[in-house]
N, C-alpha and C. Protein backbone atom coordinates (compact mmCIF):
# COMPACT_ATOMS: atom_id res chain seq x y z
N UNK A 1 137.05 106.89 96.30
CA UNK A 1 137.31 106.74 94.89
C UNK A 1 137.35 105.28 94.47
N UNK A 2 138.02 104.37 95.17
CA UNK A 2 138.02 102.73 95.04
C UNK A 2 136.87 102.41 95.25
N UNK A 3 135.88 102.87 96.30
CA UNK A 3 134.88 101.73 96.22
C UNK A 3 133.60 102.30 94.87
N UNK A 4 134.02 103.42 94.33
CA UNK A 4 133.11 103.73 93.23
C UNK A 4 133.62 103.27 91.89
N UNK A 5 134.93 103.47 92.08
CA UNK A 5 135.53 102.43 90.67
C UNK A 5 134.72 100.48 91.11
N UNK A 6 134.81 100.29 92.16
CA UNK A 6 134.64 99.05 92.24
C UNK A 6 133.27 98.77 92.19
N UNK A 7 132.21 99.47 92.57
CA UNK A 7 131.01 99.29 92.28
C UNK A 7 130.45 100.03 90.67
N UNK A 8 131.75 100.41 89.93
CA UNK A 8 131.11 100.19 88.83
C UNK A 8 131.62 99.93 87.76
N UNK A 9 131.94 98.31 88.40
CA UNK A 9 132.83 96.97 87.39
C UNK A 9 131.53 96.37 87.74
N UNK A 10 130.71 95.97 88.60
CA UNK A 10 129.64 95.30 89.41
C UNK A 10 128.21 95.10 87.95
N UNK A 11 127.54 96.22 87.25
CA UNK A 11 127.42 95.88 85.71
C UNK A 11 128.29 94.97 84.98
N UNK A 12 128.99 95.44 84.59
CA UNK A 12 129.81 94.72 84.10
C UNK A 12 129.96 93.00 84.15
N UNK A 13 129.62 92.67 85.53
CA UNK A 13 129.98 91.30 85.76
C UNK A 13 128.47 90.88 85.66
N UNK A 14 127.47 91.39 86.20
CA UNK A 14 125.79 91.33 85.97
C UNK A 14 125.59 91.06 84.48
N UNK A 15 126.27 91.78 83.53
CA UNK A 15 126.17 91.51 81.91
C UNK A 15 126.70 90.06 81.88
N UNK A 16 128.41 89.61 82.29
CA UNK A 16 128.43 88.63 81.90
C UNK A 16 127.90 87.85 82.33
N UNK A 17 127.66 87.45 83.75
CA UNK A 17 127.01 86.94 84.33
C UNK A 17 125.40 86.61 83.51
N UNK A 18 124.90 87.43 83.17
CA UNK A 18 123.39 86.97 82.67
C UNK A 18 123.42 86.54 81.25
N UNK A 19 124.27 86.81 80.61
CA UNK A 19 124.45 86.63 78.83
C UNK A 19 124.97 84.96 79.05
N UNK A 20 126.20 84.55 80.05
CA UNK A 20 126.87 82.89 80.15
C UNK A 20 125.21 82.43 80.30
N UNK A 21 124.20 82.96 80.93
CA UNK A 21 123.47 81.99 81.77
C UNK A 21 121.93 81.99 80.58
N UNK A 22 121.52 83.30 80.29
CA UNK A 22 120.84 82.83 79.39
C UNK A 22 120.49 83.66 77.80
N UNK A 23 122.15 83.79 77.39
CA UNK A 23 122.28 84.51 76.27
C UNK A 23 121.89 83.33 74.85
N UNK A 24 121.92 83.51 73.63
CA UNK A 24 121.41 82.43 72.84
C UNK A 24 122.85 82.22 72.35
N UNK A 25 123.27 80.58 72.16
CA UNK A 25 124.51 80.32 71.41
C UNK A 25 124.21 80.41 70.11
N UNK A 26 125.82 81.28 69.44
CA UNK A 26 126.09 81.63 68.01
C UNK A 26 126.47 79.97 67.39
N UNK A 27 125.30 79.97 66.36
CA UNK A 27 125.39 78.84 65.51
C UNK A 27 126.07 79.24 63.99
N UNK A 28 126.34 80.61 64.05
CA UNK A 28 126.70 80.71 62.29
C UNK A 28 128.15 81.10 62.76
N UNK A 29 129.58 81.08 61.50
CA UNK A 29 130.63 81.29 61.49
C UNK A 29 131.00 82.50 61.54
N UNK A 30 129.83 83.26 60.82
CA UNK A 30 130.14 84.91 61.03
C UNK A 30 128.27 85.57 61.81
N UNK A 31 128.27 85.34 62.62
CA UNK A 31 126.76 86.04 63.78
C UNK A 31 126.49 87.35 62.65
N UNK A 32 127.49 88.21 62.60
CA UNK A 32 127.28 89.37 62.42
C UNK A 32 126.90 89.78 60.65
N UNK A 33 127.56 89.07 59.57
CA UNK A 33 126.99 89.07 58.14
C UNK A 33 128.33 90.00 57.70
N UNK A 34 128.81 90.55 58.53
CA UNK A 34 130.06 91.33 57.80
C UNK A 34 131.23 91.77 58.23
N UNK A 35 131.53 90.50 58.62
CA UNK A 35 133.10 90.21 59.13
C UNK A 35 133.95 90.73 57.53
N UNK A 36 135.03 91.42 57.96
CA UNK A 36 136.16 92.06 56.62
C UNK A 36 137.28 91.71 56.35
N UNK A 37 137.38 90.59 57.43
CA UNK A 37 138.93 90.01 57.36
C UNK A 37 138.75 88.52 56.87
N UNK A 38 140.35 87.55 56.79
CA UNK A 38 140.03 85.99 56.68
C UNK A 38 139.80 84.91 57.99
N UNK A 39 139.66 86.19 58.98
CA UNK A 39 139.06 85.03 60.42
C UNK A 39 137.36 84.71 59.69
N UNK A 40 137.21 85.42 59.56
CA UNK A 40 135.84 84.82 59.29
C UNK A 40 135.47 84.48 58.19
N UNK A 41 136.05 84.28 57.53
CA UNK A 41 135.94 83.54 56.27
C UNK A 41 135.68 81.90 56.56
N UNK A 42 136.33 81.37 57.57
CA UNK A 42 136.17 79.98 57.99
C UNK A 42 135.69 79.57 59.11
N UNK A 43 135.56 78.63 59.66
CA UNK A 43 134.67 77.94 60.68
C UNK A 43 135.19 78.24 62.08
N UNK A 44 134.34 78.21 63.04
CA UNK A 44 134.18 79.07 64.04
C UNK A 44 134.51 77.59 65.25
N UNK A 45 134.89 76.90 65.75
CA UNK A 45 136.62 77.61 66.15
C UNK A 45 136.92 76.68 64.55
N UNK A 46 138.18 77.51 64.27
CA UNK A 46 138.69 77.24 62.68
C UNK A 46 139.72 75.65 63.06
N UNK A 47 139.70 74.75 61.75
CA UNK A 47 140.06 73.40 61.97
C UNK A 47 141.85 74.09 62.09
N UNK A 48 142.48 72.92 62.05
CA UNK A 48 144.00 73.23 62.45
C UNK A 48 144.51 73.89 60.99
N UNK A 49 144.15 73.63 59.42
CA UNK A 49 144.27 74.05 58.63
C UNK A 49 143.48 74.76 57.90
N UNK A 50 143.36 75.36 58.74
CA UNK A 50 141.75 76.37 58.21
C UNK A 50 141.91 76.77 56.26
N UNK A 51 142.62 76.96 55.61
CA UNK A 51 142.58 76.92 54.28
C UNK A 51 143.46 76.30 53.18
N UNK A 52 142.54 75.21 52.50
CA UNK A 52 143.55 74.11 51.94
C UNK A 52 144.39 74.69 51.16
N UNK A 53 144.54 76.23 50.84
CA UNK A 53 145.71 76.89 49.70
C UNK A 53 145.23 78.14 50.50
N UNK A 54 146.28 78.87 49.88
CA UNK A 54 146.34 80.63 50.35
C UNK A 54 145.41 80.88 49.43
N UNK A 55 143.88 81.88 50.07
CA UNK A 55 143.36 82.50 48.98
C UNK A 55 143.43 83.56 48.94
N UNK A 56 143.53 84.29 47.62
CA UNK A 56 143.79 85.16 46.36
C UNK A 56 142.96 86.40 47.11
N UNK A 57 143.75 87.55 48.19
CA UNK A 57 143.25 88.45 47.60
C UNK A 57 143.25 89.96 47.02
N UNK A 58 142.09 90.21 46.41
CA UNK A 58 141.82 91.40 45.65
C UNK A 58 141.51 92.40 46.48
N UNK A 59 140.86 92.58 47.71
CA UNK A 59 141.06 93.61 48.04
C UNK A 59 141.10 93.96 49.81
N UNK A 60 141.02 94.52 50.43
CA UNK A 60 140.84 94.73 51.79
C UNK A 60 140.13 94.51 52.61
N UNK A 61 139.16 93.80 52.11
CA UNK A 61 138.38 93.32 52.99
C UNK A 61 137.61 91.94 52.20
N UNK A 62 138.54 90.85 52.28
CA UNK A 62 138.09 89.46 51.30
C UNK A 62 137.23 88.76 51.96
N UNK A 63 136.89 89.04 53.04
CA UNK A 63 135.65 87.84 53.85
C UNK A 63 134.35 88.60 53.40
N UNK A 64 134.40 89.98 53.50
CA UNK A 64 133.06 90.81 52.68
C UNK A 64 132.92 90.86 51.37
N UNK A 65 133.64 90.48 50.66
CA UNK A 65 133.79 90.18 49.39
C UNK A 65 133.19 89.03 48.82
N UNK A 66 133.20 87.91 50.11
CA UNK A 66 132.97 86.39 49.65
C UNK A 66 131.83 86.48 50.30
N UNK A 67 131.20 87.48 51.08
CA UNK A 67 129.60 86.90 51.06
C UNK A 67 128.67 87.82 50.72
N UNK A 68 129.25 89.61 49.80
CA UNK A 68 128.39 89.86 49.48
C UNK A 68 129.20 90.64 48.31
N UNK A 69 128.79 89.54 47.34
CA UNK A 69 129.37 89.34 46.00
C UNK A 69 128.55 90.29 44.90
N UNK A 70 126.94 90.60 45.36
CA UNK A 70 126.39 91.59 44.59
C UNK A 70 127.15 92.82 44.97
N UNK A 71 127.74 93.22 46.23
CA UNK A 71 128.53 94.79 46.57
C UNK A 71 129.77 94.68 45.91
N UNK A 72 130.30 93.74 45.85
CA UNK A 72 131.78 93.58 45.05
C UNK A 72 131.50 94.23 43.36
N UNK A 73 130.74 93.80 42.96
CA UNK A 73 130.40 93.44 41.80
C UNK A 73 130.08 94.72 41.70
N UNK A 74 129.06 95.29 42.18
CA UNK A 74 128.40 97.16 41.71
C UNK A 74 129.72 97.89 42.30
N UNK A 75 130.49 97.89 43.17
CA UNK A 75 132.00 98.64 43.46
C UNK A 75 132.84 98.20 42.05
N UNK A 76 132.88 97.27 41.23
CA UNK A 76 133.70 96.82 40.13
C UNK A 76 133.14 98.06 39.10
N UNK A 77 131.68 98.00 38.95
CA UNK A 77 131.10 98.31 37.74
C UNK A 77 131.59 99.76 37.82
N UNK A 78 131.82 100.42 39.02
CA UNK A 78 131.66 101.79 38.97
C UNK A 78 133.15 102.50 38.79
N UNK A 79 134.04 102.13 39.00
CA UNK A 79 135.75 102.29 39.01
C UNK A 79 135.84 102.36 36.97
């Protein structure tokens, strides 16, 4: 039973292993386009004061809000 749990962590380390060595480095703050929280609202690693004031928000998900402002906007129109 151990050596089949242990040979199949062995992927696992082959993934990281090949992604450190020749995966592509993330140059944008959010990779993905739709981060929902305020980690990603700011810079990737975030400065020591990541926001010069508390910002304002409106709804549950303010980092998707701030970059896709046409979906905010047609969710407004329809309420």
């Amino acid at each position: 039973g151990s050596f089949l749990l242990g040979l199949s962590v062995l992927p696992f380390f082959y993934n990281v292993w090949k992604t450190a060595k020749y995966g592509r480095k993330v140059d944008a703050d959010d990779p993905w386009g739709y981060g929902r929280s305020l980690e990603w609202a700011t810079s990737c690693p975030p400065p020591r004061h990541n926001f010069a004031r508390l910002p304002r928000i409106r709804s549950e998900s303010p980092a998707f809000d701030l970059h896709h402002p046409e979906i905010t906007a047609l969710e407004e129109a329809t309420r």
